[in-house]
N, C-alpha and C. Protein backbone atom coordinates (compact mmCIF):
# COMPACT_ATOMS: atom_id res chain seq x y z
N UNK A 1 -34.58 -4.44 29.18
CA UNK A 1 -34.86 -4.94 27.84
C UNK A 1 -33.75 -4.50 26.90
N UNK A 2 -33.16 -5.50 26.27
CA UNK A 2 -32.12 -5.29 25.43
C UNK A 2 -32.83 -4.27 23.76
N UNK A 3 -32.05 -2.94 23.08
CA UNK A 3 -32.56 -2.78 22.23
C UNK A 3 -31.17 -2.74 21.55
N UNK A 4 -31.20 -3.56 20.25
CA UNK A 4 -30.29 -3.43 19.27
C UNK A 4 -29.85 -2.11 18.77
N UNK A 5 -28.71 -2.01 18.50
CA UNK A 5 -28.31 -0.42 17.99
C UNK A 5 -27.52 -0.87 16.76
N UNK A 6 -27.35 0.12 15.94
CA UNK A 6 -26.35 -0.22 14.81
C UNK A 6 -25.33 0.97 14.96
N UNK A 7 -23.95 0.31 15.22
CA UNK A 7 -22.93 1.42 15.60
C UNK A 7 -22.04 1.53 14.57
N UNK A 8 -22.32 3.24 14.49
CA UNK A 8 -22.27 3.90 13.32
C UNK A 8 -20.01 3.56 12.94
N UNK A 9 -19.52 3.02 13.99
CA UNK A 9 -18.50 2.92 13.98
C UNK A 9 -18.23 1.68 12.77
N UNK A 10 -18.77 0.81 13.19
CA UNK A 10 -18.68 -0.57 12.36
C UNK A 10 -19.42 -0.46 10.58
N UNK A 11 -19.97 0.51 10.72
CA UNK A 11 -20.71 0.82 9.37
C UNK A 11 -19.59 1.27 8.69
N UNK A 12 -18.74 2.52 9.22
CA UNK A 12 -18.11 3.08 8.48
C UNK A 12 -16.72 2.24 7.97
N UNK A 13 -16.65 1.44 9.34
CA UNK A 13 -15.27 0.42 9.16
C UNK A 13 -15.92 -0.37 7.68
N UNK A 14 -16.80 -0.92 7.75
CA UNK A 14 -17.37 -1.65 6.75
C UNK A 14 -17.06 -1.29 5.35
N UNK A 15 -17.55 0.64 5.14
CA UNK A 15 -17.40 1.16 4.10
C UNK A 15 -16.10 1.62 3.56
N UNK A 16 -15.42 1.71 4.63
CA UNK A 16 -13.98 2.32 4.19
C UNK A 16 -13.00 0.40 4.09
N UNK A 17 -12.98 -0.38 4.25
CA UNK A 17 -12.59 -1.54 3.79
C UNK A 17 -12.74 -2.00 2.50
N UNK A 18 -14.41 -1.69 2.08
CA UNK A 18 -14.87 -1.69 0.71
C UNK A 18 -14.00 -0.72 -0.05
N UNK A 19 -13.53 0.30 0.25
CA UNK A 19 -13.44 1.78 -0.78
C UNK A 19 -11.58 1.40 -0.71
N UNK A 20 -11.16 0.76 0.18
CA UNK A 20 -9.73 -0.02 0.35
C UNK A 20 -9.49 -0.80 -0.52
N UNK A 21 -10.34 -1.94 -0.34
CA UNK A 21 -10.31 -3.31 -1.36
C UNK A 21 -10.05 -3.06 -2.79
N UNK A 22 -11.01 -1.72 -3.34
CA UNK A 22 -11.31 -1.18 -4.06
C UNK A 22 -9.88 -0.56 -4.78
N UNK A 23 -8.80 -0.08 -4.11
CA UNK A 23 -7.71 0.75 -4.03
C UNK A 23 -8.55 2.16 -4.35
N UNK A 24 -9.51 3.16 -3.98
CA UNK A 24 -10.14 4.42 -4.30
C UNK A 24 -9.51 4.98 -2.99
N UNK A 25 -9.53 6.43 -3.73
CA UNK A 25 -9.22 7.11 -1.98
C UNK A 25 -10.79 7.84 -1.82
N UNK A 26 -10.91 8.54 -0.66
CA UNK A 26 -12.03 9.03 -0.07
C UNK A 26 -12.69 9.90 -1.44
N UNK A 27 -11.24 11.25 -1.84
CA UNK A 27 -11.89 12.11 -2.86
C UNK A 27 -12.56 11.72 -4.19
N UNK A 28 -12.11 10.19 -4.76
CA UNK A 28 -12.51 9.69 -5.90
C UNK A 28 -13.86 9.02 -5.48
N UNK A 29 -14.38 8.48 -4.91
CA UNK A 29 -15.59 7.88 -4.07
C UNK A 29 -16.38 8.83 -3.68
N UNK A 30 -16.15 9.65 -3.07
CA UNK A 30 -17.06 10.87 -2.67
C UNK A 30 -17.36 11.27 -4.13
N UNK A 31 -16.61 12.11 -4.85
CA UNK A 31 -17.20 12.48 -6.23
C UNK A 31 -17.96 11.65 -6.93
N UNK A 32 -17.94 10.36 -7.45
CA UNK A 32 -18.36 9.31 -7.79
C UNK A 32 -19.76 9.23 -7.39
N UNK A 33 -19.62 9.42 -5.44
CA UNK A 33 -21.58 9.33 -5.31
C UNK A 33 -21.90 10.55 -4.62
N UNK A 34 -21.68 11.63 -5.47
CA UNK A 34 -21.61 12.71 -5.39
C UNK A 34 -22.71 13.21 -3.74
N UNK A 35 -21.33 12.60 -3.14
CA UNK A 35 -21.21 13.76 -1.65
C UNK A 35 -19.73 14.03 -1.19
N UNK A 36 -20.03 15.28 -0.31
CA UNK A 36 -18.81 15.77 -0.09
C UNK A 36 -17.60 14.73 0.69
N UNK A 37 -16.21 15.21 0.24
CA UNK A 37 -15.41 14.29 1.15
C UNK A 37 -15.31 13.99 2.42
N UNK A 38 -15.92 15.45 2.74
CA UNK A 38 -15.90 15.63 4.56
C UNK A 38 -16.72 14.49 5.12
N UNK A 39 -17.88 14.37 4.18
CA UNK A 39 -18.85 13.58 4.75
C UNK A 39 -18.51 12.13 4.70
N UNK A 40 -18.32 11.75 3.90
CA UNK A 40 -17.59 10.20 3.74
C UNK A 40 -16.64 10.43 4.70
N UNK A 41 -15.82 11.64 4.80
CA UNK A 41 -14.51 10.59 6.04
C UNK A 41 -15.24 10.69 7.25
N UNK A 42 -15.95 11.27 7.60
CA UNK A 42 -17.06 11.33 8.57
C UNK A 42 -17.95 10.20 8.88
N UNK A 43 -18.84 9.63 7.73
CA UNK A 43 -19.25 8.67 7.75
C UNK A 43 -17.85 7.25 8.23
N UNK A 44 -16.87 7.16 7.84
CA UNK A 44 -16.01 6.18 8.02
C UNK A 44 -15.45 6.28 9.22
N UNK A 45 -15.43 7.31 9.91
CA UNK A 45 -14.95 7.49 11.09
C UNK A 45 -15.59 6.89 12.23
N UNK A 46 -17.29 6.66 11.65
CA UNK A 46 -18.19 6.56 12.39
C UNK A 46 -18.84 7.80 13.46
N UNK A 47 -18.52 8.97 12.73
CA UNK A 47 -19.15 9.97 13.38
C UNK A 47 -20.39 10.27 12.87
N UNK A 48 -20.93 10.01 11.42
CA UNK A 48 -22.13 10.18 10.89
C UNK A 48 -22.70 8.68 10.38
N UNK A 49 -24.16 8.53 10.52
CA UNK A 49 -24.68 7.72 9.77
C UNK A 49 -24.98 7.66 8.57
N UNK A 50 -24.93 6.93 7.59
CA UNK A 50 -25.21 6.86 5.86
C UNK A 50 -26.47 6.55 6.06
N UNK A 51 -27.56 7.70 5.09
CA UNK A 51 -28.85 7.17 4.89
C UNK A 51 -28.91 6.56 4.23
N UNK A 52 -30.13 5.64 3.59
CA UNK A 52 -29.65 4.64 3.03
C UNK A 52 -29.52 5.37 1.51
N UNK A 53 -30.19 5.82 0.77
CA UNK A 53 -29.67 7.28 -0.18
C UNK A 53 -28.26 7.23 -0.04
N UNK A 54 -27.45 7.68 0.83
CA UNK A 54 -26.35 8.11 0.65
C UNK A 54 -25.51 6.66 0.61
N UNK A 55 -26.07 5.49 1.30
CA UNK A 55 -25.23 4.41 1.13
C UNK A 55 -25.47 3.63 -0.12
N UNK A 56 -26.75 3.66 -1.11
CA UNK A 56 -26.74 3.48 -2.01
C UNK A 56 -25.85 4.11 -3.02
N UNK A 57 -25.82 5.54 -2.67
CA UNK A 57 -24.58 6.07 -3.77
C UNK A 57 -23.31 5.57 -3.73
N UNK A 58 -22.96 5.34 -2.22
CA UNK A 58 -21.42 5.19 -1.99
C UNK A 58 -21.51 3.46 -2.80
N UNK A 59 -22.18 2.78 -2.29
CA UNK A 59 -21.98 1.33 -3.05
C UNK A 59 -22.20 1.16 -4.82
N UNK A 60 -22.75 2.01 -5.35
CA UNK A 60 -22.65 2.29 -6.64
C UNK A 60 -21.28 3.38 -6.93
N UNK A 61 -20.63 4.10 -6.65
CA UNK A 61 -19.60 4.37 -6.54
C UNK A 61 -18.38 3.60 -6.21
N UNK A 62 -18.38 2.49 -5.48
CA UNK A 62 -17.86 1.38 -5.66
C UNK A 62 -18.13 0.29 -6.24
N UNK A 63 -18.85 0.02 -7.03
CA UNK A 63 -19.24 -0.42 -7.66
C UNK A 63 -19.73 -2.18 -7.18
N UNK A 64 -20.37 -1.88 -6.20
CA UNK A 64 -20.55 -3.34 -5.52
C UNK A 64 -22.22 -3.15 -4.92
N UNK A 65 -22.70 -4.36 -4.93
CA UNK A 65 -24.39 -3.99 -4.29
C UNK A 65 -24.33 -3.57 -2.68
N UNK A 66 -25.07 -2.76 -2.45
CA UNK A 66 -25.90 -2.28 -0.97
C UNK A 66 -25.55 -3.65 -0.69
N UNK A 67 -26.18 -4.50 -0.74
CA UNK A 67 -26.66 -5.67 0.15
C UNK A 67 -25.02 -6.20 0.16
N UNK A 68 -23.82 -6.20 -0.36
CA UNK A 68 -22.98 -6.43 0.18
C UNK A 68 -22.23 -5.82 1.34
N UNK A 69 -22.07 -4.28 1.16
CA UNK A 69 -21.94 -3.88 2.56
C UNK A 69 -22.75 -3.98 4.07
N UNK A 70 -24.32 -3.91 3.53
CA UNK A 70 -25.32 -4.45 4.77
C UNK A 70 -24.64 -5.97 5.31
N UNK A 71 -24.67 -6.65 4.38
CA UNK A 71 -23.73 -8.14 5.05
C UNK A 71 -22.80 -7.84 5.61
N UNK A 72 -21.86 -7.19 5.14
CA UNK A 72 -19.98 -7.28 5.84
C UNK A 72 -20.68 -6.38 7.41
N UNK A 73 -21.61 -5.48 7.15
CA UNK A 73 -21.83 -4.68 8.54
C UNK A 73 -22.52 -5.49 9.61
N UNK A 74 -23.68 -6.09 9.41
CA UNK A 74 -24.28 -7.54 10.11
C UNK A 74 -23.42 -8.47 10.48
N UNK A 75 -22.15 -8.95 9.74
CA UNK A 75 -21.27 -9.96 10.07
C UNK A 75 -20.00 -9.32 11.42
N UNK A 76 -19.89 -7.73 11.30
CA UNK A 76 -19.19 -7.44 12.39
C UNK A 76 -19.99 -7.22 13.47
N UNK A 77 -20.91 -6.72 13.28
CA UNK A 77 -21.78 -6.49 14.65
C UNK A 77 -22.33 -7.87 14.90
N UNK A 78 -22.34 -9.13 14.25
CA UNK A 78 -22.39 -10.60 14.89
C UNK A 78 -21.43 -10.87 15.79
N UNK A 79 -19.89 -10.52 14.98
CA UNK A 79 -18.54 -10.83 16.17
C UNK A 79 -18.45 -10.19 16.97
N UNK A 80 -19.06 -9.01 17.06
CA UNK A 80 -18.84 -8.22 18.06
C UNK A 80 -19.84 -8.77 19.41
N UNK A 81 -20.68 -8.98 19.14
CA UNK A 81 -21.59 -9.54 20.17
C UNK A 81 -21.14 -11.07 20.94
């Protein structure tokens, strides 16, 4: 039985493209949704998952809706499949 996973790799690719687009570096974004830097480059690395708490901050720190990064992350894990 197939079970869907969400890989924490493509999340972070997702978020660090946004925080790119953006021209922000990690330390201005992290402060912004006030968590540490470690953790965002962590999260982008795809070594940690963003709760959704913490991905709400980071997308208000970029100043763009949740539901746009949930899309760009759904649209790679579509191509990827």
């Amino acid at each position: 039985m197939y079970i869907p996973t969400l890989d924490p790799v493509i999340v972070g690719q997702a978020i660090a493209e946004f925080r790119k687009r953006k021209g922000l570096s990690q330390e201005v974004v992290s402060g912004l949704a006030d968590i540490g830097r470690t953790h965002l480059s962590a999260i982008e690395r795809g070594e940690r998952k963003p709760t959704l708490e913490t991905l709400y901050r980071i997308s208000n720190a970029l100043n763009v809706n949740m539901s746009d990064i949930v899309k760009e992350i759904e649209i790679k894990l579509e191509s990827k499949s």
